[in-house]
Protein backbone atom coordinates (compact mmCIF):
# COMPACT_ATOMS: atom_id res chain seq x y z
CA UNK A 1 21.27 21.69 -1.40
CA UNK A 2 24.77 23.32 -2.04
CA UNK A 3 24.93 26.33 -0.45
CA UNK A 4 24.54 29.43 -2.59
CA UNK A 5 22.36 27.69 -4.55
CA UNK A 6 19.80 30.50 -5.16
CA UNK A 7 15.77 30.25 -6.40
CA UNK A 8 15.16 26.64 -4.66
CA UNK A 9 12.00 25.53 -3.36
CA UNK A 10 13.23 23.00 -0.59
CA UNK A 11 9.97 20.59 0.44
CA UNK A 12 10.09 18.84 3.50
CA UNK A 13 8.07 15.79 3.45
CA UNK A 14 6.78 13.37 5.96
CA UNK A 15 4.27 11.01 6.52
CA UNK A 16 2.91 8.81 9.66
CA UNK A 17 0.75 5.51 10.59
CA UNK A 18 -0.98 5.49 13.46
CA UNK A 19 -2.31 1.93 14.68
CA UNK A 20 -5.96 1.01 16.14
CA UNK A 21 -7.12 1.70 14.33
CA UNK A 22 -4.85 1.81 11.36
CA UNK A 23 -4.63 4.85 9.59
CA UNK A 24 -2.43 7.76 8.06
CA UNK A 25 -1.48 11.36 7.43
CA UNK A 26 0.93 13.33 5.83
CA UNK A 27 3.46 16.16 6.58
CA UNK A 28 4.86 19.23 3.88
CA UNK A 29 6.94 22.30 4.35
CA UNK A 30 7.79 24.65 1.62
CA UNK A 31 10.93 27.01 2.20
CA UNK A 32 11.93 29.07 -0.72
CA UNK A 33 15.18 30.66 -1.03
CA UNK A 34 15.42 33.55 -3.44
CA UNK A 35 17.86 35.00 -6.03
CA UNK A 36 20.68 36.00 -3.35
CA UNK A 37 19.95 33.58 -1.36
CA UNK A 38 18.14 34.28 1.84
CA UNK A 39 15.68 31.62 3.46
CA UNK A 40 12.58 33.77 1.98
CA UNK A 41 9.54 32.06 2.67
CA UNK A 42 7.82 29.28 4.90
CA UNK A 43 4.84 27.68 4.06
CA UNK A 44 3.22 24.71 5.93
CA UNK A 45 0.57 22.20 4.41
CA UNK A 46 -1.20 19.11 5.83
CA UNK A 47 -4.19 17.30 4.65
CA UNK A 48 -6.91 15.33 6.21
CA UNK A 49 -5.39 11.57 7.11
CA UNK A 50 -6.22 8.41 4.95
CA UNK A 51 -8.10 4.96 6.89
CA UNK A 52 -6.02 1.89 6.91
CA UNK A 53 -2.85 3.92 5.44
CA UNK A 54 0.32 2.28 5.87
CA UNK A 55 4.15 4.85 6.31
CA UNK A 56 5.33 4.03 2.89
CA UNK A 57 2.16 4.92 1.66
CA UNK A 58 1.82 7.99 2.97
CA UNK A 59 5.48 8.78 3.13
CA UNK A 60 5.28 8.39 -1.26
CA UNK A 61 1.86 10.46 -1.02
CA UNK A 62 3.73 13.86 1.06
CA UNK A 63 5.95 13.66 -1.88
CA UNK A 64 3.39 13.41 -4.47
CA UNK A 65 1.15 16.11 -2.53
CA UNK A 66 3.63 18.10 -1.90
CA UNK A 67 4.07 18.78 -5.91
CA UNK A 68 0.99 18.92 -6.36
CA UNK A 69 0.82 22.26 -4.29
CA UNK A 70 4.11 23.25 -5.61
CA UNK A 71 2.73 23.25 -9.57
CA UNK A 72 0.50 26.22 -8.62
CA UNK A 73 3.02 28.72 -6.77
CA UNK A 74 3.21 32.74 -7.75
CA UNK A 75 6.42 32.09 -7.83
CA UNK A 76 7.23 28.79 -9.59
CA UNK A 77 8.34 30.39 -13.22
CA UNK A 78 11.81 31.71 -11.16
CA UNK A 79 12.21 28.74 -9.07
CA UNK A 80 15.26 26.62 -10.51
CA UNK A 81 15.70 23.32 -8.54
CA UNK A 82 12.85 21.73 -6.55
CA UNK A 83 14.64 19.52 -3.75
CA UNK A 84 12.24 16.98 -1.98
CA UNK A 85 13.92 16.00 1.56
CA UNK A 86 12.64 13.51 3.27
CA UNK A 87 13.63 10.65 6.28
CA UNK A 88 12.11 7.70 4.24
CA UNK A 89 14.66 5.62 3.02
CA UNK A 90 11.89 3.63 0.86
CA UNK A 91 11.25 6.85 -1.03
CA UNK A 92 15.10 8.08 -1.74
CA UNK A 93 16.36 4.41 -2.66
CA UNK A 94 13.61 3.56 -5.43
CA UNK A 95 12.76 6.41 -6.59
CA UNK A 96 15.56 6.10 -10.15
CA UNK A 97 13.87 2.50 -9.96
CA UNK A 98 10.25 3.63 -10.72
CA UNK A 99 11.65 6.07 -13.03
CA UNK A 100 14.13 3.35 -15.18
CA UNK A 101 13.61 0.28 -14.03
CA UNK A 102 9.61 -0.56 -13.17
CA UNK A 103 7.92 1.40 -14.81
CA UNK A 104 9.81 -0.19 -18.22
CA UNK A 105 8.90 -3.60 -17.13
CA UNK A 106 5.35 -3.38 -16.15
CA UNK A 107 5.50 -2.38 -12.74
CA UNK A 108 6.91 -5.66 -11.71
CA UNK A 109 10.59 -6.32 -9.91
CA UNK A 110 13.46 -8.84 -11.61
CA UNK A 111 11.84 -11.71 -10.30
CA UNK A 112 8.36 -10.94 -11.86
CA UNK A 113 6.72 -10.05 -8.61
CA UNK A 114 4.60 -7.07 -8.38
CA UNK A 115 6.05 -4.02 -6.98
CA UNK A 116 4.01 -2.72 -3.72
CA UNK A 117 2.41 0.82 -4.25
CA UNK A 118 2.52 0.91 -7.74
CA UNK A 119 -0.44 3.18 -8.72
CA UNK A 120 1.57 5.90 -6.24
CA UNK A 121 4.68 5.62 -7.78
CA UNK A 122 3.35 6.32 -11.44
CA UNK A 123 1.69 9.38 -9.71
CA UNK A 124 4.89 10.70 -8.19
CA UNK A 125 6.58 10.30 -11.96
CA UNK A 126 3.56 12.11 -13.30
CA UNK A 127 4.23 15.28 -11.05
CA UNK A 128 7.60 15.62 -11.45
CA UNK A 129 7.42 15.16 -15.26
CA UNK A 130 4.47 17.51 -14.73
CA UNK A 131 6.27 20.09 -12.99
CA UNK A 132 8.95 20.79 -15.71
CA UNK A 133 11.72 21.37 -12.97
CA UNK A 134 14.69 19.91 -12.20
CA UNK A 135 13.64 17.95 -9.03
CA UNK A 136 15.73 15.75 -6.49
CA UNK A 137 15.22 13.70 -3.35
CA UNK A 138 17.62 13.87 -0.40
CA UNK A 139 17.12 11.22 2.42
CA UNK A 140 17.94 13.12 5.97
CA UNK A 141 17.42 11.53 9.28
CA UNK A 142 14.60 11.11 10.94
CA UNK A 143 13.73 13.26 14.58
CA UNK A 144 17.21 14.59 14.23
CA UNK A 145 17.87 17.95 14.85
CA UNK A 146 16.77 19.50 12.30
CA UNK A 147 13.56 21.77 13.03
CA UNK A 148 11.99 21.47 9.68
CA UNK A 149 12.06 17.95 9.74
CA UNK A 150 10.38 17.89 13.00
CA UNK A 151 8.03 20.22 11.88
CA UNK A 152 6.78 18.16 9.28
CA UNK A 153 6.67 14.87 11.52
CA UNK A 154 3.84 16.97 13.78
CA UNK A 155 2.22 17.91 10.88
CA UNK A 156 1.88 14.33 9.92
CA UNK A 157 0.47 12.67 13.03
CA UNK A 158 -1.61 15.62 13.35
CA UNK A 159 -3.01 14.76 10.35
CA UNK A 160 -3.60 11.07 11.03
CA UNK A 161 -5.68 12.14 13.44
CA UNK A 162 -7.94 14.29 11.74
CA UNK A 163 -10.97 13.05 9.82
CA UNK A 164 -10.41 10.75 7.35
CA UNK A 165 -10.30 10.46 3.77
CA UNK A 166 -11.35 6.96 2.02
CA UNK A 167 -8.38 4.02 2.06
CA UNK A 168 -6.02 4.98 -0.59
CA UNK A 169 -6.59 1.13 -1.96
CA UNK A 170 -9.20 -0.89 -0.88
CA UNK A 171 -8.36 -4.47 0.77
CA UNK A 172 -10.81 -6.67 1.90
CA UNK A 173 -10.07 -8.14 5.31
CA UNK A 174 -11.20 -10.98 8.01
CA UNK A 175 -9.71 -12.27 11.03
CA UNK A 176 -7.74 -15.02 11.18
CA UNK A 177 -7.93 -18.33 12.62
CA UNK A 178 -3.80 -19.28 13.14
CA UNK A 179 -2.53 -17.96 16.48
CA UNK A 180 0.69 -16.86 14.37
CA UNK A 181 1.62 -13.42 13.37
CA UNK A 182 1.72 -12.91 9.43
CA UNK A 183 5.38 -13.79 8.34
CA UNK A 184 6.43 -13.37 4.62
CA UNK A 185 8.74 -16.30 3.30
CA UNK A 186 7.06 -18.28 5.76
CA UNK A 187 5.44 -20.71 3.62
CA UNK A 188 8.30 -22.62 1.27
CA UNK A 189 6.63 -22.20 -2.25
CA UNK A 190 8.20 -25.39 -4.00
CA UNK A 191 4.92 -26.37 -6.26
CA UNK A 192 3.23 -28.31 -3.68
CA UNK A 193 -0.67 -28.64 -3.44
CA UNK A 194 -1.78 -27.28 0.26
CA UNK A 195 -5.34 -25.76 1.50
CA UNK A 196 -5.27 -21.88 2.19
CA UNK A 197 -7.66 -19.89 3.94
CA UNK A 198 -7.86 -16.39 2.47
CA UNK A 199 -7.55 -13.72 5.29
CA UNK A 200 -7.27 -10.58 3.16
CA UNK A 201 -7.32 -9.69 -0.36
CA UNK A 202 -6.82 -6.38 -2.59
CA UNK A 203 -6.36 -6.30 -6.84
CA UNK A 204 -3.95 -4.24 -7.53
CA UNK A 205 -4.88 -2.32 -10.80
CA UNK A 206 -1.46 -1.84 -12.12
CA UNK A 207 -0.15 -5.28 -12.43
CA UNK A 208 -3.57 -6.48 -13.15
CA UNK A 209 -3.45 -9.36 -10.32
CA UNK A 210 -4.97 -10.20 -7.07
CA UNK A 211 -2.79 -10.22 -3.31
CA UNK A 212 -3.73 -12.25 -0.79
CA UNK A 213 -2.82 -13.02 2.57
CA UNK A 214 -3.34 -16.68 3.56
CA UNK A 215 -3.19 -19.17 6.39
CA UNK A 216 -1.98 -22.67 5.72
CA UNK A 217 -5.13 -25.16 6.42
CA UNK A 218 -3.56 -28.14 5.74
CA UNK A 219 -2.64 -30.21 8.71
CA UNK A 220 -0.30 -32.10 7.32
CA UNK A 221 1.84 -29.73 5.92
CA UNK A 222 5.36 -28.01 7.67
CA UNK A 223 4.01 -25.03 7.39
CA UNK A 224 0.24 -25.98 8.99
CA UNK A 225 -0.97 -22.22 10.47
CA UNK A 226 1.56 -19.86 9.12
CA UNK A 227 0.38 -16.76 7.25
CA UNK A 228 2.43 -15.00 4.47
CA UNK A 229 1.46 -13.83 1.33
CA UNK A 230 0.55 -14.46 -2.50
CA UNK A 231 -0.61 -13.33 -5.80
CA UNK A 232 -3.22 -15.14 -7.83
CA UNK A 233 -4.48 -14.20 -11.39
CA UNK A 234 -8.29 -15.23 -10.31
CA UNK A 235 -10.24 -13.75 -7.41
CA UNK A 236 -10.67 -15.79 -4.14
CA UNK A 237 -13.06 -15.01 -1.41
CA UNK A 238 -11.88 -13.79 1.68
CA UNK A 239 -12.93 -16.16 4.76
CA UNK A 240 -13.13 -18.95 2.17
CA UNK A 241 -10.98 -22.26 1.82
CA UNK A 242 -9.45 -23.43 -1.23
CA UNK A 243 -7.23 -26.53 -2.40
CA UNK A 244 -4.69 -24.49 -4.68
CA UNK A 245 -1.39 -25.25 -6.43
CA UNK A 246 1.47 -23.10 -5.90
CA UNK A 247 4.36 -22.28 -8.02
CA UNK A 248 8.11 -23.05 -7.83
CA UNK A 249 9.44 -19.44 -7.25
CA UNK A 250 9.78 -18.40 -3.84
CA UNK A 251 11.06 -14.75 -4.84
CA UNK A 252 7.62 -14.41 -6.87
CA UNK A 253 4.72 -16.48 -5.05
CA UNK A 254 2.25 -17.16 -6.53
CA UNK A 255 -0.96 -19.84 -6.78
CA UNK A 256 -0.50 -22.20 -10.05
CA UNK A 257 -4.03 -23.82 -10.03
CA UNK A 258 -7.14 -23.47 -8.09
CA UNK A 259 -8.29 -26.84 -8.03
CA UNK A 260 -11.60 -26.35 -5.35
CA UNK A 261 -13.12 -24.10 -2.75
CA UNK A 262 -13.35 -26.13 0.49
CA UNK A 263 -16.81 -25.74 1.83
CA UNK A 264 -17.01 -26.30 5.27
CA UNK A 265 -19.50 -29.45 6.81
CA UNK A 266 -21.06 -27.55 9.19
CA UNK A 267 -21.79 -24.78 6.70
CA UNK A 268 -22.95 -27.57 4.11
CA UNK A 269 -25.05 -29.35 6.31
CA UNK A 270 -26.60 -26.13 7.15
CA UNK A 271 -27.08 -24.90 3.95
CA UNK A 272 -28.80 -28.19 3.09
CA UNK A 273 -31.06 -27.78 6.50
CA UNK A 274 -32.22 -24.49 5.35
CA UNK A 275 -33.14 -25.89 1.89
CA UNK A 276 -35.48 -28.42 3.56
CA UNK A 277 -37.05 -25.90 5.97
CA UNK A 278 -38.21 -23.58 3.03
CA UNK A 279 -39.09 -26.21 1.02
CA UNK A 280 -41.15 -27.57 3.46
CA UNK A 281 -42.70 -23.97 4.40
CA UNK A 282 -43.41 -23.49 0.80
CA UNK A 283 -45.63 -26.72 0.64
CA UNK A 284 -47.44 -25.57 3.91
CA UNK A 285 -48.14 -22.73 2.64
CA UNK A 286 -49.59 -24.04 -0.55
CA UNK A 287 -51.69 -26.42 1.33
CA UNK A 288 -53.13 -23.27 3.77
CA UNK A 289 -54.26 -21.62 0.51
């Protein structure tokens, strides 16, 4: 903000992940400065945290919050330039993308891939569209020394830790079998056929298509146990194997062909076992009558 720049309302943004378990909260400070220019007002909000939130999440949901409260303001008819400052780089370097880039090619990047947090990003656009002010964002550092950035850091974790709101997107999740950490480029995506094991899965609405987090299965593969990520047009189950074909662009993975689920022996045999038991308990039972 230039200074002598008069009717701003200046919102401070921030938001926060907290781990074990994972979840979120988010940060906002209004300061108004009136017509000659004096620091006016000081308002501080914070809502009730989000389960299994991650920080880009929540630092795009402060922003979108934030305007949300800022639409209904005595004082918004005199206000002239809204200025959204906040320490996430992720929010300040794409936010001209959502606005000219992805949102005018489907929510996807260059390379076809979905972009992350899409449904978010359409609802920041909304507000400040909504808004009918000039808005900006201005990236400042984070835990510098700037008091209202701090401010709005507490107000974040604080939040996190208060009672939570339902996940922001729902993703389906199951432990996973590899002793490796989840590593994305990982797996080389060069259209070979491999078995996957899905560990997690969410469909995300915008784009229409299903991510998935996987663990190579197959033994003899070079990449036998790591975990990355992939999109997929058709559902999978989570916990389930599957013989799939993968494409031949590693900046947009994604599974060709589903050939087969892999069902397990054990679980086969079993399944089979159990068939037999009631089959035979249905005849018994026939017989006692």
């Amino acid at each position: 903000m230039q200074a002598g720049t008069k009717n701003v309302l200046t919102i401070y943004t921030d938001g926060s992940s907290l781990p074990k378990p994972r979840r979120g909260g988010i940060g906002i400070r209004f300061i108004y400065t009136d017509a000659i220019g004096v620091e006016e007002e000081t308002q501080d909000f914070e809502d009730f945290g989000y389960r299994s939130a991650t920080n880009n999440q929540m630092e795009l949901y402060a922003c979108v919050y934030g305007l949300k409260r800022a639409i209904y303001l005595d004082f918004l008819q005199r206000i002239t330039l809204i200025e959204i400052r906040t320490d996430s780089k992720y929010v300040v370097d794409n936010y001209k993308r959502a606005i000219y880039q992805w949102s005018k090619n489907k929510w996807l990047n260059n390379n076809g891939k979905p972009i992350e947090n899409a449904e978010l990003w359409k609802e920041l656009i909304k507000n400040v569209q909504r808004i009918k002010k000039r808005v900006e964002f201005v990236w400042i550092k984070g835990h510098s020394k700037d008091t209202h950035n701090k401010a709005v850091d507490k107000l974040a974790k604080q939040s996190a830790k208060q009672p939570l709101h339902k996940p922001l997107k729902y993703v389906d999740l199951r432990r996973k079998k590899s002793p490796k950490s989840t590593q994305i480029g990982s797996v080389g995506i060069c259209g070979q056929r491999i078995s996957i094991r899905i560990i997690s899965s969410e469909y995300l609405r915008v784009q229409k298509v299903w991510k998935f987090r996987y663990e190579v299965m197959s033994k003899s593969s070079p990449y036998y146990q790591n975990i990355d990520m992939i999109y997929c047009e058709q559902v999978l189950r989570v916990g389930h194997n599957y013989s799939v074909r993968l494409n031949e662009e590693p900046k947009n993975p994604m599974i060709k062909k589903v050939f087969k689920e892999i069902v397990n022996n054990n679980y086969r045999n079993a399944k089979s076992n159990n068939g037999k038991y009631f089959l035979i308990l249905w005849k018994f039972q026939k017989l006692e009558v």
